[in-house]
PDB file of N, CA and C in Angstrom:
ATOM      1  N   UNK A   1      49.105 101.363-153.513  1.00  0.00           N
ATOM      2  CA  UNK A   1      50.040 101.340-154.624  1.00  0.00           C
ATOM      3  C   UNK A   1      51.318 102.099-154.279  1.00  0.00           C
ATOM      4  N   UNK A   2      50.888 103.291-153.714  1.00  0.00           N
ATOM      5  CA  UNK A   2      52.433 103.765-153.195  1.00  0.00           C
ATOM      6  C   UNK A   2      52.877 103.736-152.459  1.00  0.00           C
ATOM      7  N   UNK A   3      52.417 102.461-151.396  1.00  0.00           N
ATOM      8  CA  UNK A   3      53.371 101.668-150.309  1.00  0.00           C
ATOM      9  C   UNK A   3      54.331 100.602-150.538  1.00  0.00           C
ATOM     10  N   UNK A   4      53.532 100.026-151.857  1.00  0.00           N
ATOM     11  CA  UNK A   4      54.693  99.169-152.823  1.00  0.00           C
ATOM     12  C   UNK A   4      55.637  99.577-153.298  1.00  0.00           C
ATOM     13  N   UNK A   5      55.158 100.895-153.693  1.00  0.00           N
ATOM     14  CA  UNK A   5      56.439 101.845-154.726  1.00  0.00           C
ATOM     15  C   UNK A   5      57.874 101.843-153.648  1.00  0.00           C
ATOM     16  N   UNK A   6      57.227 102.301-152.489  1.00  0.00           N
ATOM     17  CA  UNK A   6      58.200 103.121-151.290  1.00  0.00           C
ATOM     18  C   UNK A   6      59.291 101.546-151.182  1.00  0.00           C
ATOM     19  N   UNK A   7      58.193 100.727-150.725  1.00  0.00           N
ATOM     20  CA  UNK A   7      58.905  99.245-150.240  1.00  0.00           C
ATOM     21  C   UNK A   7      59.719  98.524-151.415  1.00  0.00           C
ATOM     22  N   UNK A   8      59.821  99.019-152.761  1.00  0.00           N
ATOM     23  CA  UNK A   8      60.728  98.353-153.797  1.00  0.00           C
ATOM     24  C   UNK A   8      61.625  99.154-154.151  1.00  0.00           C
ATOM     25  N   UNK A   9      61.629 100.611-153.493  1.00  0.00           N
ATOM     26  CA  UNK A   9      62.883 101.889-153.607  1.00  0.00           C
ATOM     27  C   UNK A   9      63.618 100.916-152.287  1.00  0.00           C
ATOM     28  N   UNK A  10      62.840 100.925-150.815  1.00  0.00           N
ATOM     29  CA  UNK A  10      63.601 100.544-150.024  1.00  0.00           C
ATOM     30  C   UNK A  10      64.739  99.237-150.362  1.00  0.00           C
ATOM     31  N   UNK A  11      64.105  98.108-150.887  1.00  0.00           N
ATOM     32  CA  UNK A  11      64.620  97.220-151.387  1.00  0.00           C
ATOM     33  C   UNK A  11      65.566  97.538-151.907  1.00  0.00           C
ATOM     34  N   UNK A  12      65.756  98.172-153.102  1.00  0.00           N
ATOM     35  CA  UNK A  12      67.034  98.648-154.087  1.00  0.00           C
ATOM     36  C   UNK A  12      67.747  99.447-153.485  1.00  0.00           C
ATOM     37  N   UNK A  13      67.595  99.718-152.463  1.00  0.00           N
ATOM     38  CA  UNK A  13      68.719 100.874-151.909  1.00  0.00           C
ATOM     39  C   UNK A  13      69.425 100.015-151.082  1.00  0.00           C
ATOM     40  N   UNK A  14      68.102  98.596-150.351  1.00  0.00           N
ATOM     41  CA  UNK A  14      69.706  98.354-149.069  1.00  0.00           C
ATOM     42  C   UNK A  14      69.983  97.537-149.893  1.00  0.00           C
ATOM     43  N   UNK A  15      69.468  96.902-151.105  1.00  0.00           N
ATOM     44  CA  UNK A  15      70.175  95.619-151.932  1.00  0.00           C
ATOM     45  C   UNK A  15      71.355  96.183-153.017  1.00  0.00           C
ATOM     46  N   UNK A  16      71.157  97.790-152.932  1.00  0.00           N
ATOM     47  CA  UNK A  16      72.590  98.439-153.951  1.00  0.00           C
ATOM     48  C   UNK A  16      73.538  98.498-152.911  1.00  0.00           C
ATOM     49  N   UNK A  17      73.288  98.985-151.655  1.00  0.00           N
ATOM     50  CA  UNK A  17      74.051  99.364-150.494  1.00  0.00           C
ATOM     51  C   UNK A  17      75.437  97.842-149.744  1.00  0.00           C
ATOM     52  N   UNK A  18      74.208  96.962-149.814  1.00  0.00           N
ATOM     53  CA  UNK A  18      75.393  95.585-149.810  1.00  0.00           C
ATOM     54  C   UNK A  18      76.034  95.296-151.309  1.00  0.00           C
ATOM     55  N   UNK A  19      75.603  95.086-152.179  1.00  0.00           N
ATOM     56  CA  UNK A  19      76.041  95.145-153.177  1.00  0.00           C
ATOM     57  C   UNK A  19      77.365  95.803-153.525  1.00  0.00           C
ATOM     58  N   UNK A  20      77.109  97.065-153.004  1.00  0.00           N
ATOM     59  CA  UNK A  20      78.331  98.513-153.371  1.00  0.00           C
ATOM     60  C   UNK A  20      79.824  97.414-152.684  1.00  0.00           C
ATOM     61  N   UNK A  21      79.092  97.316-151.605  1.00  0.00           N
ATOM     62  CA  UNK A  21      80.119  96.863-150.419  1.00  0.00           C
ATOM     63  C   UNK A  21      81.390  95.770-150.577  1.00  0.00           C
ATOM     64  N   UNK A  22      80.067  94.685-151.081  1.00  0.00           N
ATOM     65  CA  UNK A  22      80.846  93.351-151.246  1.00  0.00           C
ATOM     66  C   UNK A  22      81.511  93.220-152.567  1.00  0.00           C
ATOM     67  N   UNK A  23      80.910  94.177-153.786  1.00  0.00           N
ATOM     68  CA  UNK A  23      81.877  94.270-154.774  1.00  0.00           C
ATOM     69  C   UNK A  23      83.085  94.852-154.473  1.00  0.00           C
ATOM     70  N   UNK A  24      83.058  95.761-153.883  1.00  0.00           N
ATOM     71  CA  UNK A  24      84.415  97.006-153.704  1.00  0.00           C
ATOM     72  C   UNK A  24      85.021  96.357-152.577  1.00  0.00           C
ATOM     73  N   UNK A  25      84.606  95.428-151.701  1.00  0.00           N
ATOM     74  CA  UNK A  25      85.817  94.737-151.050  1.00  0.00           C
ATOM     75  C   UNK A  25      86.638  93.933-151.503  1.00  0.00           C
ATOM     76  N   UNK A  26      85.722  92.850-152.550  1.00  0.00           N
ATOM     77  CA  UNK A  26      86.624  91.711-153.457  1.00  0.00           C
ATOM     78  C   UNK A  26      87.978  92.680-154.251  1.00  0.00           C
ATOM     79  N   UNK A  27      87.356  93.786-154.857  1.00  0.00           N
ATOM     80  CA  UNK A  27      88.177  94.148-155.902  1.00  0.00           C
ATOM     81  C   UNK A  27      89.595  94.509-155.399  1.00  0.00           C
ATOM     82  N   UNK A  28      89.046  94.970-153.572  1.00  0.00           N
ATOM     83  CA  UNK A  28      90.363  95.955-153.255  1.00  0.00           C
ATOM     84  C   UNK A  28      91.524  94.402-152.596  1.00  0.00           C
ATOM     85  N   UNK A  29      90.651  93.405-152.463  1.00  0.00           N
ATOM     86  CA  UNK A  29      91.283  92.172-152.319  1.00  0.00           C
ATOM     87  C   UNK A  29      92.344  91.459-152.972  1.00  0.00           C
ATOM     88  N   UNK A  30      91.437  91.412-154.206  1.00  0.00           N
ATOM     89  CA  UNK A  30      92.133  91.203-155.316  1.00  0.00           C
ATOM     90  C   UNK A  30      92.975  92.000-156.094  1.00  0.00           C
ATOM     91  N   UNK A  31      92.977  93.041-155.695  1.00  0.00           N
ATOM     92  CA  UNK A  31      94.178  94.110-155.997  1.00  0.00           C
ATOM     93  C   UNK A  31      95.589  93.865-154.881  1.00  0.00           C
ATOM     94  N   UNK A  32      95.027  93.870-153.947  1.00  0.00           N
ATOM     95  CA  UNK A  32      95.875  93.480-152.554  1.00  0.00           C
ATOM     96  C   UNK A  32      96.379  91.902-153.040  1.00  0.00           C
ATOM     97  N   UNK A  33      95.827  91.001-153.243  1.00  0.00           N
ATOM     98  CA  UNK A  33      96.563  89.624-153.496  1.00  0.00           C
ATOM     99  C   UNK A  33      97.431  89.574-155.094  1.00  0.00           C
ATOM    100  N   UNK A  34      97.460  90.690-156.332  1.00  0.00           N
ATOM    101  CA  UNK A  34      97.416  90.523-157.013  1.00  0.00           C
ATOM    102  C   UNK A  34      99.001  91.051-156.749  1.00  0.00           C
ATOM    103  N   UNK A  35      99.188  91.860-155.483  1.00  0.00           N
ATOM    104  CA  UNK A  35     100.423  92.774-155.564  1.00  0.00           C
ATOM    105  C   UNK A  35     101.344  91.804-154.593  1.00  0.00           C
ATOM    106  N   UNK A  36     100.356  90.677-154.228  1.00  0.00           N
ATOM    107  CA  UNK A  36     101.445  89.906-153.433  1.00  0.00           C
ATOM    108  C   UNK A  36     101.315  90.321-151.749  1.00  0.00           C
ATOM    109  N   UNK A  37     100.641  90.587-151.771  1.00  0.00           N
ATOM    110  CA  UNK A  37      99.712  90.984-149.998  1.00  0.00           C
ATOM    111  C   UNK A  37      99.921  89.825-149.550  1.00  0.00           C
ATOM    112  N   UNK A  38     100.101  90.075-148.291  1.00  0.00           N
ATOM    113  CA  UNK A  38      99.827  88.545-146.743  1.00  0.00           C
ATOM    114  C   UNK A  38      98.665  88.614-147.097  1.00  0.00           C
ATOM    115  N   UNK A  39      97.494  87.659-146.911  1.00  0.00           N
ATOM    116  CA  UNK A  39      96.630  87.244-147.018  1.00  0.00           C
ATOM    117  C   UNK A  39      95.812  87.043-145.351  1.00  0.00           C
ATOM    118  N   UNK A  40      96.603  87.609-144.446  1.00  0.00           N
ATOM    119  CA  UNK A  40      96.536  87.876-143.339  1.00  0.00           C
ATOM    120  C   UNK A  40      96.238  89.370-142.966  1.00  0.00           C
ATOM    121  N   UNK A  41      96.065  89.947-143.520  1.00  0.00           N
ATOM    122  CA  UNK A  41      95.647  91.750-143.106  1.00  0.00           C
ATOM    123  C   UNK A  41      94.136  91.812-143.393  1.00  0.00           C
ATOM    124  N   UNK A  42      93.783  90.942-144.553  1.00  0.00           N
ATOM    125  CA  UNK A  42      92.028  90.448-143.916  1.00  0.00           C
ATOM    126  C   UNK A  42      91.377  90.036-142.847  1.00  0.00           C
ATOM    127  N   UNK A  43      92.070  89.363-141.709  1.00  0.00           N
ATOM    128  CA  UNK A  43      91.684  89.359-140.371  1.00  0.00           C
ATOM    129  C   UNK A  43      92.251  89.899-139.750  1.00  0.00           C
ATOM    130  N   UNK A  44      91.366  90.460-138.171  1.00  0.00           N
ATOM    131  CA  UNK A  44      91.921  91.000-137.782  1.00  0.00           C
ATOM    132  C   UNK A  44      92.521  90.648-136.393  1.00  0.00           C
ATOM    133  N   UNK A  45      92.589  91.351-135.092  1.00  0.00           N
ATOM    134  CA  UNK A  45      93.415  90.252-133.936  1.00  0.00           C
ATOM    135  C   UNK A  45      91.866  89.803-132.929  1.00  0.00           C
ATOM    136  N   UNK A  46      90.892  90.508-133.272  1.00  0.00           N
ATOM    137  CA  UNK A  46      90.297  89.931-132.099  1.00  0.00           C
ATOM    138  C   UNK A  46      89.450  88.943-132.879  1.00  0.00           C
ATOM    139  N   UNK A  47      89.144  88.325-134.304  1.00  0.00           N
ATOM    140  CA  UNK A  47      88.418  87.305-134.845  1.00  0.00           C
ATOM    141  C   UNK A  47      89.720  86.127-134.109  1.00  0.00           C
ATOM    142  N   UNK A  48      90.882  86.277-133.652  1.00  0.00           N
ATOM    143  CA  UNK A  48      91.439  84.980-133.186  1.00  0.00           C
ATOM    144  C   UNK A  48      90.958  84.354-131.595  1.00  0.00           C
ATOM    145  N   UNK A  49      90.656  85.895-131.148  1.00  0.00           N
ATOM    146  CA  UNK A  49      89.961  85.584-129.591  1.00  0.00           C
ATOM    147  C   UNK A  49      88.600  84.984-129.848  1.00  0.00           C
ATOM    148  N   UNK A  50      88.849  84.458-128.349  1.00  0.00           N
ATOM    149  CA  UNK A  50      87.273  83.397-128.274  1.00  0.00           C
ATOM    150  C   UNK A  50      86.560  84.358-127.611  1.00  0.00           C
ATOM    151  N   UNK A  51      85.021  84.476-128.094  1.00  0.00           N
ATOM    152  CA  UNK A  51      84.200  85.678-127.358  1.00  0.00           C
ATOM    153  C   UNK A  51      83.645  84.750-126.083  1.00  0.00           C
ATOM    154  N   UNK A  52      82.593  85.534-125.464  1.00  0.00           N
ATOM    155  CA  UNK A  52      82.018  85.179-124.710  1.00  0.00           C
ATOM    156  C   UNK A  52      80.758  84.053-125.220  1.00  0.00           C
ATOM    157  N   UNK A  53      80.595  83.226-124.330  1.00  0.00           N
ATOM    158  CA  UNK A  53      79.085  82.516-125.588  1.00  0.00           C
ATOM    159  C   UNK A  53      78.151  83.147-125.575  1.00  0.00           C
ATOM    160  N   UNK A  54      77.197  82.692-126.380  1.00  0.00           N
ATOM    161  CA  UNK A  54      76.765  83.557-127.120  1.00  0.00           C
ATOM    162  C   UNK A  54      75.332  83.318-125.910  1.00  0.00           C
ATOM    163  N   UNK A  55      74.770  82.459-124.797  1.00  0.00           N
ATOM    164  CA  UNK A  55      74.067  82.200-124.179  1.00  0.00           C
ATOM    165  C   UNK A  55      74.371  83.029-122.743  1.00  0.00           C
ATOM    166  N   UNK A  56      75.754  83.103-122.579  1.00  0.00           N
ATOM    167  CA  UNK A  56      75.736  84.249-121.089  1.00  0.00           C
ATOM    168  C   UNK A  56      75.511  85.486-121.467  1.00  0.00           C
ATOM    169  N   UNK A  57      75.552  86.048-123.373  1.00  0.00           N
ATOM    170  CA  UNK A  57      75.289  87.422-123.436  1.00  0.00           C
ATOM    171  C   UNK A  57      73.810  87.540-123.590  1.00  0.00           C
ATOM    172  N   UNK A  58      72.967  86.825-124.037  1.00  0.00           N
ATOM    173  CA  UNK A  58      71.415  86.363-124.379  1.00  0.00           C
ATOM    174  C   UNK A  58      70.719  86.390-122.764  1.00  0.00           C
ATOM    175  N   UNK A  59      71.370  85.479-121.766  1.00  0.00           N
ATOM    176  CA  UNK A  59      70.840  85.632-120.580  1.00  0.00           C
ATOM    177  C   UNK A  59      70.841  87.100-119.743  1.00  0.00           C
ATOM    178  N   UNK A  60      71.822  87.046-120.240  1.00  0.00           N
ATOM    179  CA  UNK A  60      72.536  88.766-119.234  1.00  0.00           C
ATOM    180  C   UNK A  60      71.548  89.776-119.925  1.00  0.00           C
ATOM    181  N   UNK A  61      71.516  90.368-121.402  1.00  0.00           N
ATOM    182  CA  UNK A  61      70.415  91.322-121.353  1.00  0.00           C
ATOM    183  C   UNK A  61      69.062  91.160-121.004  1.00  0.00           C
ATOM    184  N   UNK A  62      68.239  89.516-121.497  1.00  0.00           N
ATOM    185  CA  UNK A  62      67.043  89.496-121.560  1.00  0.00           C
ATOM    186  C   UNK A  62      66.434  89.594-119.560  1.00  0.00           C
ATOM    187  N   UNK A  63      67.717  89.315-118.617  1.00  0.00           N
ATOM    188  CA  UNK A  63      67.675  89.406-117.505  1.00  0.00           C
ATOM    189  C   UNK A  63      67.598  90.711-117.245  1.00  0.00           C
ATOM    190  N   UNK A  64      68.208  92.090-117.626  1.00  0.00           N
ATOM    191  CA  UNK A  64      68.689  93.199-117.541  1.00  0.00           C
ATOM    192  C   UNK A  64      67.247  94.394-118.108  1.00  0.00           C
ATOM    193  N   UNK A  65      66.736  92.867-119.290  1.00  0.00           N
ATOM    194  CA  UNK A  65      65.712  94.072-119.993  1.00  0.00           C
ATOM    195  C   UNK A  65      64.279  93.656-118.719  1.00  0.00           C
ATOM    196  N   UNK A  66      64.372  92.058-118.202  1.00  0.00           N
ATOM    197  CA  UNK A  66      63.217  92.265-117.306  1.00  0.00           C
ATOM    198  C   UNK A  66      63.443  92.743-116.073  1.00  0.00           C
ATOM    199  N   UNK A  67      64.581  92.843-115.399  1.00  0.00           N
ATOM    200  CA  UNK A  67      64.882  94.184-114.278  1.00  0.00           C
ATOM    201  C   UNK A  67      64.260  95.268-114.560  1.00  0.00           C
ATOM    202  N   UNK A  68      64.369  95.628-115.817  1.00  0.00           N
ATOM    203  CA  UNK A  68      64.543  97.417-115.895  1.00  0.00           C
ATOM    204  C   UNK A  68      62.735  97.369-116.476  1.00  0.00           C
ATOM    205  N   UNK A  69      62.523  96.586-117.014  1.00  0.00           N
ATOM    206  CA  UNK A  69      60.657  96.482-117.119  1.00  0.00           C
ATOM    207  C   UNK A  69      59.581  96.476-115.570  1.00  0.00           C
ATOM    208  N   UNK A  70      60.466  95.313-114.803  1.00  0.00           N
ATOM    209  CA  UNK A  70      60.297  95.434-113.462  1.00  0.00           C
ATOM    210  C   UNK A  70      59.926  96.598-113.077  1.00  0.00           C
ATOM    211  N   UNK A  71      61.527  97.365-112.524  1.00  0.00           N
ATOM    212  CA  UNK A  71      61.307  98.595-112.003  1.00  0.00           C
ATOM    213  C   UNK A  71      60.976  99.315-112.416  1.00  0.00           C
ATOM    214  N   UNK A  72      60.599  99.648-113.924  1.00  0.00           N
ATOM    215  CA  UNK A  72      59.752 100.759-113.902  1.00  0.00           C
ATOM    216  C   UNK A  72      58.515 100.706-113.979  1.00  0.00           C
ATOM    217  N   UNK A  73      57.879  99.605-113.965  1.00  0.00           N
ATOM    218  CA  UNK A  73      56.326  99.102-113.712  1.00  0.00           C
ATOM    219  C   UNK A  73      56.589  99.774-111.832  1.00  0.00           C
ATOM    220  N   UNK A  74      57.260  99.121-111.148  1.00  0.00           N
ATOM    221  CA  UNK A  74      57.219  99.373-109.349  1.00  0.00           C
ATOM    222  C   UNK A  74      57.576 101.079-109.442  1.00  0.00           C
ATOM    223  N   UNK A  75      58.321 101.877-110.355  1.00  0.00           N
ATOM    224  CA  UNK A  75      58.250 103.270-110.093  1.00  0.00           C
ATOM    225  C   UNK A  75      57.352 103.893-110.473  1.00  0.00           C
ATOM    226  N   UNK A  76      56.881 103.615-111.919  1.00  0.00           N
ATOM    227  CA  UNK A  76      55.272 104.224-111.931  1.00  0.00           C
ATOM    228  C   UNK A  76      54.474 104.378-110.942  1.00  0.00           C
ATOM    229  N   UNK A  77      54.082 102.800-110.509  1.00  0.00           N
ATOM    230  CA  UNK A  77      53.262 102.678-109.638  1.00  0.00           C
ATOM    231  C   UNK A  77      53.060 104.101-108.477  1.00  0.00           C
ATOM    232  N   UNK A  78      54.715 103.791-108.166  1.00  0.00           N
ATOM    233  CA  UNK A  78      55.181 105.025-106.607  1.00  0.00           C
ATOM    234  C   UNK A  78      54.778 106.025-107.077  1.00  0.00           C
ATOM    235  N   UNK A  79      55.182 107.288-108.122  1.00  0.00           N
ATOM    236  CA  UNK A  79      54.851 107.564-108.458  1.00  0.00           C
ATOM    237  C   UNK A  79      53.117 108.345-109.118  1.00  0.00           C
ATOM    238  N   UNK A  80      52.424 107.210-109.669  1.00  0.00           N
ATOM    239  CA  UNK A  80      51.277 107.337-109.481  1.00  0.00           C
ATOM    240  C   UNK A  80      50.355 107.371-108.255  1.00  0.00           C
ATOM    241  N   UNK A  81      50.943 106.814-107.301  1.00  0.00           N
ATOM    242  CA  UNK A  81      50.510 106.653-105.796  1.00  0.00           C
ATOM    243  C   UNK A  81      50.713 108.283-105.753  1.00  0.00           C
ATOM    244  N   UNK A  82      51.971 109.134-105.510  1.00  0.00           N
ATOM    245  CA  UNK A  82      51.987 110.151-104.575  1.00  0.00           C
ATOM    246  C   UNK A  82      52.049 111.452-105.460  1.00  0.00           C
ATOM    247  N   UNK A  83      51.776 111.356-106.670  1.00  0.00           N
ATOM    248  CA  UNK A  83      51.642 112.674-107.716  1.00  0.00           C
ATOM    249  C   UNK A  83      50.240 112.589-108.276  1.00  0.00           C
ATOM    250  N   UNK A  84      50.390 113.249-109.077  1.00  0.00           N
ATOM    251  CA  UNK A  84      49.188 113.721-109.834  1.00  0.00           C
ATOM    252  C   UNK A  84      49.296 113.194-111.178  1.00  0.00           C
ATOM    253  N   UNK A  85      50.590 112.550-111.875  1.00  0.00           N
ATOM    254  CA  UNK A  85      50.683 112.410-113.388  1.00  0.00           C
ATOM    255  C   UNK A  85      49.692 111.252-113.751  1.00  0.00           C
ATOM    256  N   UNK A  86      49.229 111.796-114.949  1.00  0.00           N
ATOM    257  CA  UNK A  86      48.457 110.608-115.521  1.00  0.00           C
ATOM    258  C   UNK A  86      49.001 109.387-115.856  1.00  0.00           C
ATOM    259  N   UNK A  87      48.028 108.638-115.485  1.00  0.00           N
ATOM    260  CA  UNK A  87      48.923 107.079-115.437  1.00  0.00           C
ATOM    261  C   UNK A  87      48.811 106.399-116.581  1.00  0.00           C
ATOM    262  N   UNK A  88      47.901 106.908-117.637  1.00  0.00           N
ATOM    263  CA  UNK A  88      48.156 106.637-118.979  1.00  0.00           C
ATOM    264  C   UNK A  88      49.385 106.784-119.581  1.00  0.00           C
ATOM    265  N   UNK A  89      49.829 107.873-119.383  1.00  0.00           N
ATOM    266  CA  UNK A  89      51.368 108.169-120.073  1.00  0.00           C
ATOM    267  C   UNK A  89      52.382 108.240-119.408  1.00  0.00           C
ATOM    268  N   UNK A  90      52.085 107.592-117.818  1.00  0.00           N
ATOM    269  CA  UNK A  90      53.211 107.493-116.871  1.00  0.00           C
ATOM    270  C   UNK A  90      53.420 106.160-116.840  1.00  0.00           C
ATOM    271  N   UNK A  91      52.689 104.960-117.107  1.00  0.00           N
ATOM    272  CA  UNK A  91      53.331 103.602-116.882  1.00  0.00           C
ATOM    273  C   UNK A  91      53.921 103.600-118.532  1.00  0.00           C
ATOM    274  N   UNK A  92      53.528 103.351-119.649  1.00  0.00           N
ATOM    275  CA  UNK A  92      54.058 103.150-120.482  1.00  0.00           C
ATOM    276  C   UNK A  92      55.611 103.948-120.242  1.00  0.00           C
ATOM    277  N   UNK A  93      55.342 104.621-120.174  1.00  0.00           N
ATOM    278  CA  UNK A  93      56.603 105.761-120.665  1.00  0.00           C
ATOM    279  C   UNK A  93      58.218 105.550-119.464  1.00  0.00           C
ATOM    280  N   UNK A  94      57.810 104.944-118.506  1.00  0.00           N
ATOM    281  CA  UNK A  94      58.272 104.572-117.183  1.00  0.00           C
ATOM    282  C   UNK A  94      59.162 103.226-117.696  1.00  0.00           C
ATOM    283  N   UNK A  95      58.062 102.244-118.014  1.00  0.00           N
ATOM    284  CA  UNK A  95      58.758 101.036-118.752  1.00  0.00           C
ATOM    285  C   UNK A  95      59.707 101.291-119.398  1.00  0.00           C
ATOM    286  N   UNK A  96      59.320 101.915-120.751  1.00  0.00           N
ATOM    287  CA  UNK A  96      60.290 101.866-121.904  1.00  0.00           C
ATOM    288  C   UNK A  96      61.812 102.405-121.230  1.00  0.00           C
ATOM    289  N   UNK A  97      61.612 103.368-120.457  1.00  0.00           N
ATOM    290  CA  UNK A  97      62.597 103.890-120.054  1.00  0.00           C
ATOM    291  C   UNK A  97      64.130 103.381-119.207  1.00  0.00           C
ATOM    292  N   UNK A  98      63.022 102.478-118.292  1.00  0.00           N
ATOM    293  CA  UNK A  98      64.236 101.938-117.646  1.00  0.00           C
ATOM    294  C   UNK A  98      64.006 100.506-118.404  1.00  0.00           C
ATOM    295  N   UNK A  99      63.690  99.986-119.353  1.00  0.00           N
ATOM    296  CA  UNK A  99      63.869  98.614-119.811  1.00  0.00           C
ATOM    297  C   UNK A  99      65.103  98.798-120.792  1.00  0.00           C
ATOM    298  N   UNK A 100      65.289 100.884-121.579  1.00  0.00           N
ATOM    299  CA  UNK A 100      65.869 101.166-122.217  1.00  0.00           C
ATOM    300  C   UNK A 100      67.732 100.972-121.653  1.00  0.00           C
ATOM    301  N   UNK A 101      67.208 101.766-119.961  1.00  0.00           N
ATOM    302  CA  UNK A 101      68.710 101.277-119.445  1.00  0.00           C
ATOM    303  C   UNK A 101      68.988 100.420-118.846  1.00  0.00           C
ATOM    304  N   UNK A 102      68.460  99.414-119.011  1.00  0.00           N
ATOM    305  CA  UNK A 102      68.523  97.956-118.578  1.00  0.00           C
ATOM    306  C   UNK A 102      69.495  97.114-119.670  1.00  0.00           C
ATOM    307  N   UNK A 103      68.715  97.526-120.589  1.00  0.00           N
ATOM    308  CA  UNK A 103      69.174  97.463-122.119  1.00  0.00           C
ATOM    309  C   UNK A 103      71.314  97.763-122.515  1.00  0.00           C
ATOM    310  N   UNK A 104      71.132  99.077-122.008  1.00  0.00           N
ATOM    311  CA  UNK A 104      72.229  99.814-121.756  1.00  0.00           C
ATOM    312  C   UNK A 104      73.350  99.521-121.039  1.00  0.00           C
ATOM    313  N   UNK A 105      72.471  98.940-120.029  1.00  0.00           N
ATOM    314  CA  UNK A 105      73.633  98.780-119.226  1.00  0.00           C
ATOM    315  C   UNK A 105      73.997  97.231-119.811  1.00  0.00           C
ATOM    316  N   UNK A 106      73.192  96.074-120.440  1.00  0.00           N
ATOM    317  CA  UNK A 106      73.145  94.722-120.568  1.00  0.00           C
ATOM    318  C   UNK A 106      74.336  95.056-121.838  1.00  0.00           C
ATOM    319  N   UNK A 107      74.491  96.280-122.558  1.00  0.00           N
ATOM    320  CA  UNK A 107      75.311  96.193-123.151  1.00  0.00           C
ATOM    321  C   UNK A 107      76.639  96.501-122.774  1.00  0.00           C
ATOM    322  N   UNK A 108      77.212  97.573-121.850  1.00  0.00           N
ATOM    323  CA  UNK A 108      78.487  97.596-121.057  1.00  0.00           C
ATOM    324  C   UNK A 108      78.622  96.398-120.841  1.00  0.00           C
ATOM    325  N   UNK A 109      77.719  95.692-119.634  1.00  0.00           N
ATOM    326  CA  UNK A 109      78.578  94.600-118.804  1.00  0.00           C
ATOM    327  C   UNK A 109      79.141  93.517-120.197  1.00  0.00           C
ATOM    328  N   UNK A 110      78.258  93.306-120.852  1.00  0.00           N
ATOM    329  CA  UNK A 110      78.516  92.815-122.330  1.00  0.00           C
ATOM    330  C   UNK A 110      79.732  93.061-122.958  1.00  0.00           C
ATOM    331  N   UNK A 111      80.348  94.254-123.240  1.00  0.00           N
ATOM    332  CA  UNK A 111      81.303  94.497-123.564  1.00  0.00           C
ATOM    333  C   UNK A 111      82.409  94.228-122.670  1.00  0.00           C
ATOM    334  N   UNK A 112      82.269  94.656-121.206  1.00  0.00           N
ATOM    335  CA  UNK A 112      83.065  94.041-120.378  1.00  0.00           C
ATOM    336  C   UNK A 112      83.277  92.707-120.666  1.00  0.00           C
ATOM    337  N   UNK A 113      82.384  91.215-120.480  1.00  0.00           N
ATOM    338  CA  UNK A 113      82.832  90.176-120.645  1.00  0.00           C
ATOM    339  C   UNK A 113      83.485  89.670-121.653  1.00  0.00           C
ATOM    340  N   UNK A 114      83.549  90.440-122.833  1.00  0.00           N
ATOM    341  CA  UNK A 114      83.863  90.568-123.896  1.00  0.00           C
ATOM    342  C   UNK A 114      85.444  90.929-123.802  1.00  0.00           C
ATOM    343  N   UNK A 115      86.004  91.708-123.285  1.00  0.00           N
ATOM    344  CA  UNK A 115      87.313  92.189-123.160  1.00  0.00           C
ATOM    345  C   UNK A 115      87.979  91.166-122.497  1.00  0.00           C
ATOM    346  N   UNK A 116      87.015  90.291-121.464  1.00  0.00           N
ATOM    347  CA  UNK A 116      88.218  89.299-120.483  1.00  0.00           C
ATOM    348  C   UNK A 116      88.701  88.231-120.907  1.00  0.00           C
TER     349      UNK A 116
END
């Protein structure tokens, strides 16, 4: 019962939270068009640029996240070969890690292609 409670506070908070948003943008809109505003200061300069598609940024991380899953499955391993750490909490923890900057980095180069 009070997992429902929690999950219908959550609800009303992010459904007041967009709510707040999209009312108080129209209004400041319509205050702005009412005074005779360009109707052009609602966009901005890079919605005119063409991004990158949306399939070289999809390839590039999910490539980036299985590199970095890769290698840290092959560094555990090393690792577990020539130390002592337990390999219970050394492969998991190995993964996440470099799949994390795989991740990381899938987002720079991302942003890079993004700028050109």
């Amino acid at each position: 019962m009070e997992a429902a409670i929690v999950f219908m506070f959550l609800f009303a908070i992010i459904f007041g939270i967009f709510y707040l948003f999209f009312t108080t943008r129209n209004k400041e809109r319509l205050a702005l068009i009412e005074k005779g505003a360009d109707a052009t200061i609602f966009f901005s300069k890079k919605e005119n640029r063409k991004a990158a598609p949306f399939w070289k940024v999809l390839i590039l991380n999910i490539a980036l996240l299985l590199i970095g899953i890769g290698s840290g499955i092959l560094l555990a391993s090393i690792l577990s070969t020539y130390t002592e750490i337990d390999n219970d909490s050394l492969y998991p923890a190995l993964m996440f890690l470099m799949a994390g900057i795989g991740l990381f980095v899938g987002f720079t180069l991302t942003k890079k292609l993004d700028e050109e």
